[in-house]
Protein backbone atom coordinates (compact mmCIF):
# COMPACT_ATOMS: atom_id res chain seq x y z
CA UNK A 1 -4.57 -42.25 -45.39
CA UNK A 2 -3.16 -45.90 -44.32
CA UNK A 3 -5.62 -46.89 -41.63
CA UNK A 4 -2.90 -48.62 -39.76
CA UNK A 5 -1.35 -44.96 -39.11
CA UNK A 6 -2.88 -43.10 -35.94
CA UNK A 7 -1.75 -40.34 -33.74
CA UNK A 8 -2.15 -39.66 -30.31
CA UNK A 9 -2.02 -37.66 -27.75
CA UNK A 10 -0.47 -40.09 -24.92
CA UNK A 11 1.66 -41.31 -22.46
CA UNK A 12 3.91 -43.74 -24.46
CA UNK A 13 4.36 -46.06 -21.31
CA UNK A 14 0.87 -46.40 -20.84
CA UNK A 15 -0.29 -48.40 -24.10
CA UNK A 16 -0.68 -51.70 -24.63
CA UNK A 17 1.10 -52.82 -27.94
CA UNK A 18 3.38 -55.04 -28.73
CA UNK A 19 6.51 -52.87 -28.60
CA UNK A 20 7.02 -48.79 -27.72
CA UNK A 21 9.95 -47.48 -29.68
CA UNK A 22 12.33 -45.59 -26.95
CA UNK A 23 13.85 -42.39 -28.18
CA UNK A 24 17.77 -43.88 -26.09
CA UNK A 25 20.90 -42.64 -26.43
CA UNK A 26 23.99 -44.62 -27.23
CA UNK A 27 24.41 -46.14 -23.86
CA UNK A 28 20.66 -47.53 -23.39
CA UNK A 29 21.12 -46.91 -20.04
CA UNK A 30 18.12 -44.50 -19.64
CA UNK A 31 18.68 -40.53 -19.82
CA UNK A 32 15.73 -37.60 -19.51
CA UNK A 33 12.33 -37.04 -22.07
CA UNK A 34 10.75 -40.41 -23.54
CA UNK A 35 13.85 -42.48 -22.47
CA UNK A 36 13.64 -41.54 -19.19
CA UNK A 37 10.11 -42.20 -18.36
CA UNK A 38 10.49 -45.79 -20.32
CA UNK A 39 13.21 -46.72 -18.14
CA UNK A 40 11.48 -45.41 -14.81
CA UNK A 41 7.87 -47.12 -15.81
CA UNK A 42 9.56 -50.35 -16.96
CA UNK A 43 11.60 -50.79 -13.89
CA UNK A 44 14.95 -51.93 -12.77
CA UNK A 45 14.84 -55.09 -15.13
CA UNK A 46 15.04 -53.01 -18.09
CA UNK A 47 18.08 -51.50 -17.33
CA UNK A 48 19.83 -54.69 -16.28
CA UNK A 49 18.56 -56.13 -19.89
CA UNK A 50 20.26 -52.55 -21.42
CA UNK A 51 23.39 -52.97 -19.76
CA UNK A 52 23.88 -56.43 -21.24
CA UNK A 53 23.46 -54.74 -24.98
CA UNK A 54 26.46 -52.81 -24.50
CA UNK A 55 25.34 -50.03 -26.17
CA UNK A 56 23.69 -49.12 -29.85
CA UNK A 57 25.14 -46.98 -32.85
CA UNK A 58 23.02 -44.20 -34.13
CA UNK A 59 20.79 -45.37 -36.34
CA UNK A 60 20.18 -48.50 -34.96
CA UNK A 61 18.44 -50.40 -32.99
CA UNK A 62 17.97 -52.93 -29.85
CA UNK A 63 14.80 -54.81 -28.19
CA UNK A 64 14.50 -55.89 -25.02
CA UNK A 65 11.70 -57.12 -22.80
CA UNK A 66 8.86 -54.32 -21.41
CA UNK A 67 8.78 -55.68 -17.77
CA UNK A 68 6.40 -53.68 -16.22
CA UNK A 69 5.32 -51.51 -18.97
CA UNK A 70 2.07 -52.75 -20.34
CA UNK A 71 4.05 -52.91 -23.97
CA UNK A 72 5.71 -56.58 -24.35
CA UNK A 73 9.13 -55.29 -25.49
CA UNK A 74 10.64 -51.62 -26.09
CA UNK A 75 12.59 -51.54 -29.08
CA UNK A 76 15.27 -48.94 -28.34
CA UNK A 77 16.64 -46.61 -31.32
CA UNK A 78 19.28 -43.74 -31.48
CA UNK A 79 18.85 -41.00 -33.15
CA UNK A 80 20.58 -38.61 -34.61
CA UNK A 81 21.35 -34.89 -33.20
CA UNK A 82 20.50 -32.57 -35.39
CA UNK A 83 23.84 -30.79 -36.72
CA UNK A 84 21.80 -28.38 -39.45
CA UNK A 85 21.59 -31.25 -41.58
CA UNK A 86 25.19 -31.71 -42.92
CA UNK A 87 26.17 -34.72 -41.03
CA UNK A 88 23.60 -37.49 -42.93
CA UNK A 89 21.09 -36.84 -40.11
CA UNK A 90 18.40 -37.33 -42.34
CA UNK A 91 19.42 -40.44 -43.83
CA UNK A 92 20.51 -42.06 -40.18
CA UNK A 93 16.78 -41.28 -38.89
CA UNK A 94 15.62 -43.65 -41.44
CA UNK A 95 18.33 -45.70 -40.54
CA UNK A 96 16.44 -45.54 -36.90
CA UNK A 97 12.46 -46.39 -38.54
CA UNK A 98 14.26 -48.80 -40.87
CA UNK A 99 15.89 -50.73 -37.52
CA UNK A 100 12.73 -50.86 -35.42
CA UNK A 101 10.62 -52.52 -38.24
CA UNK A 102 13.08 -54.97 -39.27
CA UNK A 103 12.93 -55.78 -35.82
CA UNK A 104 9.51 -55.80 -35.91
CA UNK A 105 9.25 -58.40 -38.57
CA UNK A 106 11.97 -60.16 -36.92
CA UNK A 107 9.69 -60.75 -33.33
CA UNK A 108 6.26 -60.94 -35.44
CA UNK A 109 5.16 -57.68 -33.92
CA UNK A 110 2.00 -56.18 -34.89
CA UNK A 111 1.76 -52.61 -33.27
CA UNK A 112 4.45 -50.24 -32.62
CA UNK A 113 4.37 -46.71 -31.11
CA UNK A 114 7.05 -44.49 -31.89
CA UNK A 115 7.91 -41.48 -29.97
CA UNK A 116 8.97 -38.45 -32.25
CA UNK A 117 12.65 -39.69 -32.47
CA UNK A 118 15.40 -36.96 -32.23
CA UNK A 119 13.30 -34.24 -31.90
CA UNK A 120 13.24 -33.33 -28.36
CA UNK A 121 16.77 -32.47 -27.04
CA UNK A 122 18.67 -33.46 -30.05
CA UNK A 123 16.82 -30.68 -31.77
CA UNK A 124 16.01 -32.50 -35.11
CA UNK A 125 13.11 -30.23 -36.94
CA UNK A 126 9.46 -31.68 -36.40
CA UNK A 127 8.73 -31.69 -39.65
CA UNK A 128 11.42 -33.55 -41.23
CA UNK A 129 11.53 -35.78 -39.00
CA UNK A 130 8.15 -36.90 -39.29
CA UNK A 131 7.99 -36.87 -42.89
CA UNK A 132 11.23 -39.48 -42.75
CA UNK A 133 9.00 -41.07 -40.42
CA UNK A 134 5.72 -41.94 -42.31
CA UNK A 135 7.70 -42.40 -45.21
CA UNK A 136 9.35 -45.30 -43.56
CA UNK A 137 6.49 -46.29 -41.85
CA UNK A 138 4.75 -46.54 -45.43
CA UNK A 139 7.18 -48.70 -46.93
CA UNK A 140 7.25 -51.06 -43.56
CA UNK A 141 3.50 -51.29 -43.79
CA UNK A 142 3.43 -52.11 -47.82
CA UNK A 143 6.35 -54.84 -46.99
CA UNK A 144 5.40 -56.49 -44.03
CA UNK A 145 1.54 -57.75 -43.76
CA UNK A 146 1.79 -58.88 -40.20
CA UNK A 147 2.16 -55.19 -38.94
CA UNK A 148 -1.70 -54.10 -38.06
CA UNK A 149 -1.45 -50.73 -36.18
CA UNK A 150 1.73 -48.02 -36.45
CA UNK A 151 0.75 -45.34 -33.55
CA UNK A 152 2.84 -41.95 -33.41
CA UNK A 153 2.72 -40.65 -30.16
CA UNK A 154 2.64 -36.80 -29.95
CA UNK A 155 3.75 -35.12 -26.62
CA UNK A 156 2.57 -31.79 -27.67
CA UNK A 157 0.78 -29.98 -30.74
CA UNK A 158 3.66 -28.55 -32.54
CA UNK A 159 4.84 -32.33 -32.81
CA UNK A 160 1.16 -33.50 -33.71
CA UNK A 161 0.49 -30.95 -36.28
CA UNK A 162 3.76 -32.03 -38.09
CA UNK A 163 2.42 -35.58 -38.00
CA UNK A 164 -0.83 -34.64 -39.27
CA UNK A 165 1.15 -32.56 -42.23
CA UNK A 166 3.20 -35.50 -43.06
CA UNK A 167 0.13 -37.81 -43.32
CA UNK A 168 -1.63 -35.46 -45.16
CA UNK A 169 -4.43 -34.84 -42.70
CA UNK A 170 -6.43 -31.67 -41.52
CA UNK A 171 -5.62 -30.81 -37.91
């Protein structure tokens, strides 16, 4: 396993990287789950930065400045909802990892924390998506040498053992 690849167990708003990936819908104007509390714990200069964006199609992505969030920027990404996999879900969720660490490169970030992306209310399964995930996390880390530390935050055990599955590790 890539040592640059942990998991936690976290809030997402609490660490202090250079950018937390926001789980946003297509307005980036905050909504409920990860987006939610990013947008509360950052503050009202977040949203003011958002509305200026004007949006983001699915599988792409924005970054802004963290304001209060210990995180410099958020980089915000929307996923797909899951449709049972007929509508290129799969291939727009890489679209979403893809976005954030061009991005990345693009700022000279060297940590990220991702959220599990589209799997909360837009019901994509755990386990696809992180597979999609470390596999695009793999490729960003073999490409760009800058990026030191990848974290995947897990907000609950179903999500962390499909991490741990997808990185090959024993929970």
């Amino acid at each position: 396993m890539d040592e640059r690849i942990q998991l936690l167990d976290t809030d997402i708003t609490m660490l202090a990287v250079d950018a937390i990936v926001n789980a946003a819908n297509n307005s980036l104007l905050g909504g409920g789950g990860v987006d939610g509390a990013i947008h509360r714990s950052a503050g009202p200069g977040l949203l003011e930065e958002c509305r200026q964006l004007h949006g983001c199609p699915t599988g792409d992505a924005r970054i802004t400045k963290g304001y209060d969030l210990p995180a410099r920027y958020v980089i915000h990404s929307v996923g797909p909802v899951w449709q049972g996999g007929r509508a290129g879900e799969e291939e727009l969720l890489a679209d979403c990892y893809r976005s954030c660490f061009r991005l990345a490169a693009e700022h000279g970030l060297q940590t990220l924390a991702f959220p599990a992306i589209s799997t909360g209310v837009y019901g994509f399964p755990k386990k696809k998506a992180a597979a999609i995930a470390v596999r695009q996390t793999r490729r960003a880390l073999a490409t760009n040498s800058s990026l030191e530390r990848v974290i995947f935050v897990c907000f609950n055990r179903e999500t962390r053992e499909a991490y741990a599955e997808a990185l090959g590790q024993r929970e």
